[in-house]
N, C-alpha and C. Protein backbone atom coordinates (compact mmCIF):
# COMPACT_ATOMS: atom_id res chain seq x y z
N UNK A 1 104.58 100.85 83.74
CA UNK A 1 103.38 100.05 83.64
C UNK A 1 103.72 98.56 83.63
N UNK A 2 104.85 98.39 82.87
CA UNK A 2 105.35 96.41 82.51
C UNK A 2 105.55 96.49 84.42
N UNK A 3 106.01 97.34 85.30
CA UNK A 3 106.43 97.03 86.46
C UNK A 3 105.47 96.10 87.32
N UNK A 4 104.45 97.12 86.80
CA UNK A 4 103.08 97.02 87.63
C UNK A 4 102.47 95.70 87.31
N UNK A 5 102.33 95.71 85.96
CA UNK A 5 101.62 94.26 85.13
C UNK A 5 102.80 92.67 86.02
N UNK A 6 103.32 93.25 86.20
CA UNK A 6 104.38 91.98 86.99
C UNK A 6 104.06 91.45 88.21
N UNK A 7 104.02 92.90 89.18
CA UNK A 7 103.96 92.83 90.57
C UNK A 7 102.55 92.40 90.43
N UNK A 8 101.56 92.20 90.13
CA UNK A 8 99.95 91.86 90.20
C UNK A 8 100.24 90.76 90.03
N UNK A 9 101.10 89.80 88.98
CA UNK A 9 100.70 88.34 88.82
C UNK A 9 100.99 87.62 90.01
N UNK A 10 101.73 88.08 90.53
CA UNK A 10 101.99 87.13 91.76
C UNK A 10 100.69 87.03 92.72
N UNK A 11 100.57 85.75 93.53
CA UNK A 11 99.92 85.25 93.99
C UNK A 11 99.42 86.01 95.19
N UNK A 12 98.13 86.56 95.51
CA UNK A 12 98.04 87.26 96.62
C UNK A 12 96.67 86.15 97.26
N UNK A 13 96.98 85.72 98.47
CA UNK A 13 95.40 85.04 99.13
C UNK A 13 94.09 86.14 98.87
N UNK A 14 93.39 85.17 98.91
CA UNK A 14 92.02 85.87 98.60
C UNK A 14 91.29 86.30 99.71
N UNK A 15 91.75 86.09 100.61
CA UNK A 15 90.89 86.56 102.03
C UNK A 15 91.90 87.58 102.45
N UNK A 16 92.97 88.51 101.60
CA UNK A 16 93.07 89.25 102.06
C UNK A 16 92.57 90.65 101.25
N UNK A 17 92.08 91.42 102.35
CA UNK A 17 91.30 92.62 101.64
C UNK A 17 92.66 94.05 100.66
N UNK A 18 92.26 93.95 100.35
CA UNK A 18 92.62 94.93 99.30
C UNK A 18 91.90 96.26 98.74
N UNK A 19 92.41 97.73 99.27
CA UNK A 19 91.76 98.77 98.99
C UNK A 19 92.90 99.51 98.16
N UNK A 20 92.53 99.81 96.81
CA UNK A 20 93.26 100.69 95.56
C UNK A 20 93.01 102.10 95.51
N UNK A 21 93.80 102.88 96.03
CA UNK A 21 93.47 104.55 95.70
C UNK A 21 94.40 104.56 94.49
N UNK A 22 93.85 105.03 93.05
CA UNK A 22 94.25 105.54 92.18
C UNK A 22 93.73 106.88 91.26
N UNK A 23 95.09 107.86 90.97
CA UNK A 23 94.69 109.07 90.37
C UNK A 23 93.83 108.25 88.83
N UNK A 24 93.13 109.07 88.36
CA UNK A 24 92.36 109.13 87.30
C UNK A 24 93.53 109.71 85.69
N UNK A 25 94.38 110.64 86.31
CA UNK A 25 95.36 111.44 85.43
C UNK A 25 96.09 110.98 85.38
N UNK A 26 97.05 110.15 86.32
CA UNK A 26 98.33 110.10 85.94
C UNK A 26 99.03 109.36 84.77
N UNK A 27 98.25 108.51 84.56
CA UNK A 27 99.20 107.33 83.13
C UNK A 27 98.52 108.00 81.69
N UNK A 28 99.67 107.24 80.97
CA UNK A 28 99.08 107.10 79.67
C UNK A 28 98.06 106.97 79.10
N UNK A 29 97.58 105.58 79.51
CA UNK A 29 96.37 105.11 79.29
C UNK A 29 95.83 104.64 80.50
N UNK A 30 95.42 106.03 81.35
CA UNK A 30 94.26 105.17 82.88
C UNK A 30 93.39 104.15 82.67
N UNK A 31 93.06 103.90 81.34
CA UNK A 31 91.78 102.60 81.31
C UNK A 31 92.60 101.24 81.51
N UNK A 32 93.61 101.29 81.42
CA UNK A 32 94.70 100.06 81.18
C UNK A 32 95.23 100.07 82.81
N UNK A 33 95.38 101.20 82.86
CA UNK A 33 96.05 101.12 84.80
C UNK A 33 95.18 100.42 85.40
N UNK A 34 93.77 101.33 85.45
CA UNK A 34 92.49 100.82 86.35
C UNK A 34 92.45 99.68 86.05
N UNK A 35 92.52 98.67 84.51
CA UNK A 35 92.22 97.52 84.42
C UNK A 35 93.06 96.79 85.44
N UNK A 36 94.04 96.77 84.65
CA UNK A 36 95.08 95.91 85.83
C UNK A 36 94.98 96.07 87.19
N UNK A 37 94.40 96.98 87.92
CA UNK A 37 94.36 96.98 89.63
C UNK A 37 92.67 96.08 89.44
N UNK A 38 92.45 96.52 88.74
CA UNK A 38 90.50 95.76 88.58
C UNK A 38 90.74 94.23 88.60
N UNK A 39 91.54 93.65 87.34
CA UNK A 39 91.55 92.46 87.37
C UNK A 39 92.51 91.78 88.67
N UNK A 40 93.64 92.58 89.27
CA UNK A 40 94.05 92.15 90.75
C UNK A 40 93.60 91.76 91.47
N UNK A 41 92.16 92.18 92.02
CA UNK A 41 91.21 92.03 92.73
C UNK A 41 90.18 91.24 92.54
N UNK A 42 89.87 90.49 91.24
CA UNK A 42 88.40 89.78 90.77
C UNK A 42 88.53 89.07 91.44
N UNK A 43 89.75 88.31 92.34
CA UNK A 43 89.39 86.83 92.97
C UNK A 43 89.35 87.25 94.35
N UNK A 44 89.30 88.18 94.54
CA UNK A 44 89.65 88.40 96.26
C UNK A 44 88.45 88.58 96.62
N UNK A 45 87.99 88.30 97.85
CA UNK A 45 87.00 88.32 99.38
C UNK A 45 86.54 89.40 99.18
N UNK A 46 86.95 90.28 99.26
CA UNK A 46 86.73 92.06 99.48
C UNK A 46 88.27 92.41 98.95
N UNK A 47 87.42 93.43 97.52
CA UNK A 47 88.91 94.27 96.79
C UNK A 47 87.88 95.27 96.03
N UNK A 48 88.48 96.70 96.37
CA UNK A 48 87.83 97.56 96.14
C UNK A 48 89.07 98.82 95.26
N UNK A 49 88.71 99.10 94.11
CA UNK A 49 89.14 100.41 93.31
C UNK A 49 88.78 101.64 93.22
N UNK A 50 89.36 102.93 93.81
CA UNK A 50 88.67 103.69 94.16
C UNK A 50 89.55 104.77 93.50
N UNK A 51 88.96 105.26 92.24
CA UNK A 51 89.18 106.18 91.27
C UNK A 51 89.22 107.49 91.89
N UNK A 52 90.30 108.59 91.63
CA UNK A 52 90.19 109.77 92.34
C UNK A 52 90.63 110.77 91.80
N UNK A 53 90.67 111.73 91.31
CA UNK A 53 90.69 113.54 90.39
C UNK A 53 91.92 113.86 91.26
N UNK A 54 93.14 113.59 90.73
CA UNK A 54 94.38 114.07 91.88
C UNK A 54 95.19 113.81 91.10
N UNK A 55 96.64 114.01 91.73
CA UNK A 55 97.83 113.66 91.25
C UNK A 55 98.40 112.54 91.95
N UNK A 56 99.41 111.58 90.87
CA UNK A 56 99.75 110.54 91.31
C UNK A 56 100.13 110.32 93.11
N UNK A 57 100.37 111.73 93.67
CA UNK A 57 100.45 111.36 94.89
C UNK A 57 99.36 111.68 95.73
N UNK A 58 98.48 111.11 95.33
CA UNK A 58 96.91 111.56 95.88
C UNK A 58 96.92 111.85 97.43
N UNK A 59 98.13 110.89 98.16
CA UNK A 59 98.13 111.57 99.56
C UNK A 59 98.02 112.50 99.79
N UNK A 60 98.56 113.21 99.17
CA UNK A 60 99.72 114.69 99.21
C UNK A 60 98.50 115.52 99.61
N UNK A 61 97.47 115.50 98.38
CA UNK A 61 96.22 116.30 98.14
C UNK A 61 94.61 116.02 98.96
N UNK A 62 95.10 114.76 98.76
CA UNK A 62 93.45 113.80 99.20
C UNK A 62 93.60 113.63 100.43
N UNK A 63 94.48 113.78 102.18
CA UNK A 63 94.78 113.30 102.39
C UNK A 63 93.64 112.81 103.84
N UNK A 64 92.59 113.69 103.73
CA UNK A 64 91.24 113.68 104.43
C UNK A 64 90.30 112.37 103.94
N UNK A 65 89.99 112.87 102.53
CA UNK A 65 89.32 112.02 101.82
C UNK A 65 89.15 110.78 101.38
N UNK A 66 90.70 110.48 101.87
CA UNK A 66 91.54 108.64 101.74
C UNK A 66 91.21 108.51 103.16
N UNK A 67 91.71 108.87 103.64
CA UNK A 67 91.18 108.63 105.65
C UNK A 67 89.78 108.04 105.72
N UNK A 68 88.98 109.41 105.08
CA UNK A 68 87.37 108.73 105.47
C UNK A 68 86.91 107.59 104.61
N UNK A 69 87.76 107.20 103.28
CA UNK A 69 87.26 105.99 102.79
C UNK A 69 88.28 105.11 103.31
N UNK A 70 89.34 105.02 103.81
CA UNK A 70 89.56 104.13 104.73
C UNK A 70 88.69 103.68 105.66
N UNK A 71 88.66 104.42 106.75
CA UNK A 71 87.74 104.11 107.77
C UNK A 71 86.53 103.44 107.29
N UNK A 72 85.89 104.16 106.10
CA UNK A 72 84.29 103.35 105.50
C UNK A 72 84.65 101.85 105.11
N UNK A 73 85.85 102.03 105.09
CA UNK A 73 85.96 100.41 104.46
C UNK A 73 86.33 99.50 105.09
N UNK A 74 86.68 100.00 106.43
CA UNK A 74 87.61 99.01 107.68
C UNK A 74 85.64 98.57 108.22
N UNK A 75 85.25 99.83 108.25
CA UNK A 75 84.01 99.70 109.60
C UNK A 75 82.77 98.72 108.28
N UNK A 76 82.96 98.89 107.06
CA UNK A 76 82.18 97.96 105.77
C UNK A 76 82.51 96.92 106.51
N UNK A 77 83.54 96.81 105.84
CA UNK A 77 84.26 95.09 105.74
C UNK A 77 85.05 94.33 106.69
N UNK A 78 85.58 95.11 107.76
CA UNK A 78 86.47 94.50 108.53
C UNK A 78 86.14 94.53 110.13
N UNK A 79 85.32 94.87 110.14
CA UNK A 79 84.73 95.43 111.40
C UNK A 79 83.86 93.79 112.11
């Protein structure tokens, strides 16, 4: 988690979009994970957190369901 809380402070531009797939299960304390990807994003253009019932490798499982909210979010926001 200290890894994570690190890699976020650094400076990311705000016009670049940012989409978060995160499991709901995997940490300690998910309210503290989600925060930190939440507050990553408050300054950005388009930054979206998208909570998901899986295991940390949500690919593995989700790997339809990340596709189609990809795509919803390219053809949302980037299109």
């Amino acid at each position: 988690m200290e890894n994570g809380k690190k890699a976020f402070k650094s400076d990311i531009p705000k016009d670049i979009p940012i989409l978060f797939f995160l499991s709901k299960k995997v940490h300690n304390d998910p309210d503290d994970w989600i925060a930190v990807h939440r507050e990553t994003i408050i300054n950005q253009d388009i930054g979206i957190v998208i909570e998901m019932d899986g295991p940390h490798y949500l690919h593995r499982v989700l790997s339809d369901e990340i596709a189609q909210k990809i795509n919803d979010f390219i053809t949302e926001y980037l299109d």
